[in-house]
C-alpha atoms as a PDB file:
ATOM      1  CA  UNK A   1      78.162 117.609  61.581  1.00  0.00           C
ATOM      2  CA  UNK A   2      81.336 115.821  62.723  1.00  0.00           C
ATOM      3  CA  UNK A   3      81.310 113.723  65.571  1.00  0.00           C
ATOM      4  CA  UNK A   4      82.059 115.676  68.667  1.00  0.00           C
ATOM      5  CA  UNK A   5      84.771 113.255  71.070  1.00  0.00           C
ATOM      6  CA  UNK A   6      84.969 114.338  74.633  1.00  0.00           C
ATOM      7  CA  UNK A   7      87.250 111.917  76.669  1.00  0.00           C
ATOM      8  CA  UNK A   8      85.307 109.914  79.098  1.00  0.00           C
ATOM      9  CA  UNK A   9      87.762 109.512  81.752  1.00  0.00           C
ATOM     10  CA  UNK A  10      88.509 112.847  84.047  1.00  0.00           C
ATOM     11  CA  UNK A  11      92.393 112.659  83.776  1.00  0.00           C
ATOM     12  CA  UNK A  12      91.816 112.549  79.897  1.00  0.00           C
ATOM     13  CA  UNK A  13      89.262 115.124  79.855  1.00  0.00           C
ATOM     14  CA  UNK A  14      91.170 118.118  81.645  1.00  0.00           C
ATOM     15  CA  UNK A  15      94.550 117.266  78.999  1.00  0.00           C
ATOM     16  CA  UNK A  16      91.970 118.060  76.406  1.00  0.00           C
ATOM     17  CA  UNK A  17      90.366 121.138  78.629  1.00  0.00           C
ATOM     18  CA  UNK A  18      93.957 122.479  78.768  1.00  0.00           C
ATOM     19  CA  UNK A  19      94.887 121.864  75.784  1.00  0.00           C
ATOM     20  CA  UNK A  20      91.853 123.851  74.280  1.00  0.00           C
ATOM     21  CA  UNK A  21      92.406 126.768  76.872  1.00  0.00           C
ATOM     22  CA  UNK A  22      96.006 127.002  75.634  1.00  0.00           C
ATOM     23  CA  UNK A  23      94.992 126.774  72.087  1.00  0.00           C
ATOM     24  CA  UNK A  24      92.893 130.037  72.583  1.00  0.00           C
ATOM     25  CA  UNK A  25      94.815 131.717  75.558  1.00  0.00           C
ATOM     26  CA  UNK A  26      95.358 134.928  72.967  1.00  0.00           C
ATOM     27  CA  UNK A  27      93.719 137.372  72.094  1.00  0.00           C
ATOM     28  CA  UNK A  28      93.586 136.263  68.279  1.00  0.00           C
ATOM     29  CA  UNK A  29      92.862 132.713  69.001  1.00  0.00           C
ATOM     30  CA  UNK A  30      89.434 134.049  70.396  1.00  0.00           C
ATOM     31  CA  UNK A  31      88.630 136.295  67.828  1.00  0.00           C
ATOM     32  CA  UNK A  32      89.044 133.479  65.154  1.00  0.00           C
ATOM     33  CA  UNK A  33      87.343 130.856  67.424  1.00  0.00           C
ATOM     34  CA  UNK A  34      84.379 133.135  68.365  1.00  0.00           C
ATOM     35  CA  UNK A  35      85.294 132.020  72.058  1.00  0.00           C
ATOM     36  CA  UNK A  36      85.479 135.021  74.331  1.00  0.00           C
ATOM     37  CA  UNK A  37      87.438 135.729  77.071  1.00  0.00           C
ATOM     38  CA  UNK A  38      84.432 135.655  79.156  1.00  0.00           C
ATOM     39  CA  UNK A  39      83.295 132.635  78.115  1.00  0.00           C
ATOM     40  CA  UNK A  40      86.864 131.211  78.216  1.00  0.00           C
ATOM     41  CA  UNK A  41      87.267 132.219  81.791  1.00  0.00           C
ATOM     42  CA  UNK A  42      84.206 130.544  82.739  1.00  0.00           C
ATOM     43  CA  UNK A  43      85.461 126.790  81.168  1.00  0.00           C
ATOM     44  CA  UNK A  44      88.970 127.711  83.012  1.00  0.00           C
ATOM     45  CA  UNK A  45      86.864 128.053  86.233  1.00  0.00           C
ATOM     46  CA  UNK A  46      84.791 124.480  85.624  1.00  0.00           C
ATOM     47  CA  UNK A  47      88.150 123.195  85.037  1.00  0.00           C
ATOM     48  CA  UNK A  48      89.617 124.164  87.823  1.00  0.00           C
ATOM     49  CA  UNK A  49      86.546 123.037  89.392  1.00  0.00           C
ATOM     50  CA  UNK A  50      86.601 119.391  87.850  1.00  0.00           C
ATOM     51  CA  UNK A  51      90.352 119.221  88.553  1.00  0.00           C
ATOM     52  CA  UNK A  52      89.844 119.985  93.154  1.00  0.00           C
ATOM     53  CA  UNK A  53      86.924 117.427  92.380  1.00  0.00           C
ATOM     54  CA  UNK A  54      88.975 114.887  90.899  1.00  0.00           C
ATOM     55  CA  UNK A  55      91.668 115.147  93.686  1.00  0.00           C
ATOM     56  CA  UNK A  56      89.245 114.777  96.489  1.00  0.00           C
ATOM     57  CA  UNK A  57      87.961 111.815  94.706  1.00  0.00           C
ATOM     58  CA  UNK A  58      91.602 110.097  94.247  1.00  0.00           C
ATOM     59  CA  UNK A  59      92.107 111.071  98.199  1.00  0.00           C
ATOM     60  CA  UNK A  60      88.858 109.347  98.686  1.00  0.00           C
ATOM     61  CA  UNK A  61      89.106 106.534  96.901  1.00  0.00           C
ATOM     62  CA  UNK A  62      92.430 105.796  98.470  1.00  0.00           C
ATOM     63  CA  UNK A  63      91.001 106.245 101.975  1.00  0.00           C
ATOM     64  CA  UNK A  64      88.209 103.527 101.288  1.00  0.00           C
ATOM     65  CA  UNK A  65      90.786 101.454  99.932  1.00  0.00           C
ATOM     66  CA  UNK A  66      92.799 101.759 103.121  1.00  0.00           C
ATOM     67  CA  UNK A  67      89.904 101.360 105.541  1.00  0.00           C
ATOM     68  CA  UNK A  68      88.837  98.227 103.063  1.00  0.00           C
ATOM     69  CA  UNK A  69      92.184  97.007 103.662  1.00  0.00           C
ATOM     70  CA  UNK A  70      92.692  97.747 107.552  1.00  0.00           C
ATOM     71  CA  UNK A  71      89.172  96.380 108.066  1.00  0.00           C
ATOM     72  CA  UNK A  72      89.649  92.787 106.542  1.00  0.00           C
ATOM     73  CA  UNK A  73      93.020  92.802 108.484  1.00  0.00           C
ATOM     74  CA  UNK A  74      90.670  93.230 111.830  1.00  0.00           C
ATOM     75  CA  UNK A  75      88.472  90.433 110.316  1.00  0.00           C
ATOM     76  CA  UNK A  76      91.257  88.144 110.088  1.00  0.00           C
ATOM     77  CA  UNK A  77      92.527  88.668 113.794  1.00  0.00           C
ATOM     78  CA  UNK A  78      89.312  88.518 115.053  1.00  0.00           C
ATOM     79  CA  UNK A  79      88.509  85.426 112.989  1.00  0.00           C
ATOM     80  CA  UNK A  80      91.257  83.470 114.235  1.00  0.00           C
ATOM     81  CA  UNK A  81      90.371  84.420 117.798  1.00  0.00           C
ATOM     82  CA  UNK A  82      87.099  83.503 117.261  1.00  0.00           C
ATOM     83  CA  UNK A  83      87.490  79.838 115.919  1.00  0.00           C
ATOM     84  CA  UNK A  84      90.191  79.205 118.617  1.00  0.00           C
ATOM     85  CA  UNK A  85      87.907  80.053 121.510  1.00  0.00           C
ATOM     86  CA  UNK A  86      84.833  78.366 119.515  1.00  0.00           C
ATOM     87  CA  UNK A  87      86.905  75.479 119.110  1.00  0.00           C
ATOM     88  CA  UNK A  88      88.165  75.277 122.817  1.00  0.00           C
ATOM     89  CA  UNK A  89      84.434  76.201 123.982  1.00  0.00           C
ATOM     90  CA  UNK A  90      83.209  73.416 121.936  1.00  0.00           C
ATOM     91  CA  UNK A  91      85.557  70.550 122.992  1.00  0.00           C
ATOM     92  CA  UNK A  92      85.307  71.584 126.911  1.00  0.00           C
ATOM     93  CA  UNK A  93      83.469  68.964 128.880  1.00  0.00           C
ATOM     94  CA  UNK A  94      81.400  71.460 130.813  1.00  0.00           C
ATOM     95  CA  UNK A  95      79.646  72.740 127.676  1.00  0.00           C
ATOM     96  CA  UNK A  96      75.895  72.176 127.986  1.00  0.00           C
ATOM     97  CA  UNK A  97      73.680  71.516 124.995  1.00  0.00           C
ATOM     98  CA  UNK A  98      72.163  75.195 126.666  1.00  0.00           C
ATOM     99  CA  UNK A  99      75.219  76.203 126.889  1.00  0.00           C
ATOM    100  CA  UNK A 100      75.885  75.529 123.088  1.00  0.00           C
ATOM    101  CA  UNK A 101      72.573  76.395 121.975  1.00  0.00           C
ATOM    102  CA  UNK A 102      73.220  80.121 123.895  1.00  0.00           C
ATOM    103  CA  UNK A 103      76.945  80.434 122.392  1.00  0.00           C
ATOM    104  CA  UNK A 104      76.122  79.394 119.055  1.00  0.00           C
ATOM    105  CA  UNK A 105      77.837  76.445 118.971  1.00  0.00           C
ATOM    106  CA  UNK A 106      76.490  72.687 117.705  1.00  0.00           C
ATOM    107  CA  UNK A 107      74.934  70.454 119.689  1.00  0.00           C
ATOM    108  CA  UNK A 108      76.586  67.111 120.556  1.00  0.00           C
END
């Protein structure tokens, strides 16, 4: 029996899926094919099916990329602030070895 592909990327595999529907969308492409309507239908529906999955995942994906992207811009501002008052904390004469021990700081 001849190898069987099926494409193993989504995008690939519903330009094949639609492709094949086409190919047997009449009435004597299914009687040669032995592919009923029926049974036609019912891939056309999974299709369908894959095709609303593979648009929520693309809206998804780009989502998490955006919240990946606005979250290290937070980490940045908030990283800067953070070593600038660490750094003025730390240099302060008041600073207690307690003091520095409590705030995380090192210990002169």
């Amino acid at each position: 029996m001849a190898r069987d592909p099926i494409p193993a990327d989504d995008d690939n595999l519903l330009v094949e899926l639609d492709r094949f529907l086409d190919a047997l969308s009449t009435e004597e492409a299914q009687k040669a094919s032995g592919v009923s309507a029926a049974d036609r239908a019912k891939l056309k529906q999974q299709r369908d099916t894959l095709s609303s999955k593979n648009v929520t995942k693309r809206e998804r994906e780009a989502a998490w990329r955006a919240s990946v992207q606005e979250s290290k811009e937070a980490r940045t501002e908030v990283v800067a602030l953070f070593r600038k008052q660490r750094r003025a904390a730390s240099n302060a004469l008041g600073m207690t070895n307690d003091l520095r021990a409590r705030a995380g700081l090192p210990l002169s």
